[in-house]
Protein backbone atom coordinates (compact mmCIF):
# COMPACT_ATOMS: atom_id res chain seq x y z
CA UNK A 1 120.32 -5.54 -80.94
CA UNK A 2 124.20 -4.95 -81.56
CA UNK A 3 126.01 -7.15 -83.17
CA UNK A 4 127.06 -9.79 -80.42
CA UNK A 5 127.46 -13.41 -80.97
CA UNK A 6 125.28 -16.00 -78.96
CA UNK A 7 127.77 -17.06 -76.08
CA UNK A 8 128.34 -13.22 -75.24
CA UNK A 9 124.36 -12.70 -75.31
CA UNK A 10 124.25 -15.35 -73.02
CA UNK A 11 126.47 -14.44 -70.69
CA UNK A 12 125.27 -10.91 -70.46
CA UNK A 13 121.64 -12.01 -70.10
CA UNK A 14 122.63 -14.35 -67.66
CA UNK A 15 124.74 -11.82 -65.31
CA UNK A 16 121.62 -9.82 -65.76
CA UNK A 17 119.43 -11.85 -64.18
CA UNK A 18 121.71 -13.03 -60.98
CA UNK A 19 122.33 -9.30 -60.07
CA UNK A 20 118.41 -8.66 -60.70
CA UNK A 21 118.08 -11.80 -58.45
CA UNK A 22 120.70 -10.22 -56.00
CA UNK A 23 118.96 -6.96 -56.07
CA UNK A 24 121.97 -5.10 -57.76
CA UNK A 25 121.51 -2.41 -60.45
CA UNK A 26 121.88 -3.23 -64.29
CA UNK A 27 124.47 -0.20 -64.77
CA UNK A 28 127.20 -2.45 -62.81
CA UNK A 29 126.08 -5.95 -64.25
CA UNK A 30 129.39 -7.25 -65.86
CA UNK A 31 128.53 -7.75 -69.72
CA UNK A 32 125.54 -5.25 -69.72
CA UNK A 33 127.65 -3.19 -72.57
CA UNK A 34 127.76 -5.62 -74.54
CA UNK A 35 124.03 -6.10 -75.31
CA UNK A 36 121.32 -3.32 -76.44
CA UNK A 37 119.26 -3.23 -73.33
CA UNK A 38 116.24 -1.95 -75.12
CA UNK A 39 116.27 -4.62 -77.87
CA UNK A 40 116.43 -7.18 -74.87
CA UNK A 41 113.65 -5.55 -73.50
CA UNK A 42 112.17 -5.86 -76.68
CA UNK A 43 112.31 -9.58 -76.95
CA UNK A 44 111.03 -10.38 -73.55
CA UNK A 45 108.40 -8.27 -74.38
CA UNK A 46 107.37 -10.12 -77.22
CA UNK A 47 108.20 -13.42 -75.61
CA UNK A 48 105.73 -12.20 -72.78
CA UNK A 49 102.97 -11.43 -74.80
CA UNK A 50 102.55 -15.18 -75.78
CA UNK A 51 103.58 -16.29 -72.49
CA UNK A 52 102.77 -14.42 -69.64
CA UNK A 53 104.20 -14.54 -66.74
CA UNK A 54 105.87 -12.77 -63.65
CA UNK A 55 109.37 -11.36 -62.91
CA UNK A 56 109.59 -13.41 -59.85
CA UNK A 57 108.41 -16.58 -61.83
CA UNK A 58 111.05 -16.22 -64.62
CA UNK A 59 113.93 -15.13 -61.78
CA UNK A 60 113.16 -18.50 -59.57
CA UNK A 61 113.03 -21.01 -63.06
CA UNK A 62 116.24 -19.20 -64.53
CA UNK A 63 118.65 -17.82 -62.20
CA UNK A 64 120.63 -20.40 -61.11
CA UNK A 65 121.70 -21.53 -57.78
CA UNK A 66 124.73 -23.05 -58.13
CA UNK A 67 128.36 -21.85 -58.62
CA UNK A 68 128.00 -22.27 -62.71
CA UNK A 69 125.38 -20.32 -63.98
CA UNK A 70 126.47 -19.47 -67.06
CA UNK A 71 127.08 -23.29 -67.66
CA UNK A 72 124.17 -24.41 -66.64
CA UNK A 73 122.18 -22.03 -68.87
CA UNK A 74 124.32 -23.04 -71.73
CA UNK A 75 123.33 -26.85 -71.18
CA UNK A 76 119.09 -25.31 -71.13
CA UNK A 77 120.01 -23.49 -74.22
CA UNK A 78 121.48 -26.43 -76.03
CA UNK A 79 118.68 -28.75 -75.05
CA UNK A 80 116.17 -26.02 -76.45
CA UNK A 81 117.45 -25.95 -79.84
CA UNK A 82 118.15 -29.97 -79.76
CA UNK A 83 114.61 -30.20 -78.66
CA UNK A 84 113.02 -27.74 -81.34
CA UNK A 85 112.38 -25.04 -78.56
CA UNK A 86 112.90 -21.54 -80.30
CA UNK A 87 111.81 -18.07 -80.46
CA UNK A 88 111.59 -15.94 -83.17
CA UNK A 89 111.38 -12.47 -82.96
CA UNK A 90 112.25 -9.83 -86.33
CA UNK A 91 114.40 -12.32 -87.62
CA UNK A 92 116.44 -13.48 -84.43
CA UNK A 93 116.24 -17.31 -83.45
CA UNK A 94 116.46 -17.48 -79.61
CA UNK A 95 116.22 -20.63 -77.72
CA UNK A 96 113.24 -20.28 -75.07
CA UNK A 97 115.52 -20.35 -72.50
CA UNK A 98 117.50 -17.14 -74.06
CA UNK A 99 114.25 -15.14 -75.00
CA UNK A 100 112.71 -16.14 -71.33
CA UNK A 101 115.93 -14.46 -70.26
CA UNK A 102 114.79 -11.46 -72.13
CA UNK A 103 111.30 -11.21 -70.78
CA UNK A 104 113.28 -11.34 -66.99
CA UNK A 105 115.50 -8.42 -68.30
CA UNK A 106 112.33 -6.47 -69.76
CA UNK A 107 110.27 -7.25 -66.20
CA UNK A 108 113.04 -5.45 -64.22
């Protein structure tokens, strides 16, 4: 991944997975610069392959409803780490909630 701190990652993953929700294509998803889409890809991968699961799954538990998503997965991310929910993948600590993002990203 490029270098990118954790509220952009967020934010980008999370834009992601509304407009994958909505049906709209990655290239115009606001943020999607900012993140190496492969190395995403990458992480949902690995998430997936100790959790399987479906796109549709992942896009009905994570992409939020209301008019806050962003927020709202920044309050699931928070009470992953407080609750000793992580993902590690070469090195990277990812809350679940961040590396499920991933595997949504890497299903699309």
């Amino acid at each position: 991944m490029t270098m990118l701190n954790k509220r952009c990652l967020l934010q980008a993953l999370a834009g992601i997975a509304v407009a994958s929700a909505a049906g709209a294509a990655q290239a115009r998803t606001p943020g999607i610069a900012a993140i190496d889409a492969a190395g995403a890809s990458d992480i949902g991968r690995a998430w997936l392959a100790v959790h399987p699961g479906d796109a549709a799954t992942l896009r009905a538990d994570l992409v939020p409803t209301d008019d806050s998503p962003v927020g709202r997965l920044k309050a699931r991310v928070h009470e992953d780490y407080q609750e000793g929910r992580l993902f590690v993948h070469k090195g990277w600590f990812l809350s679940e909630t961040e590396a499920r993002l991933c595997a949504l990203i890497s299903l699309i």
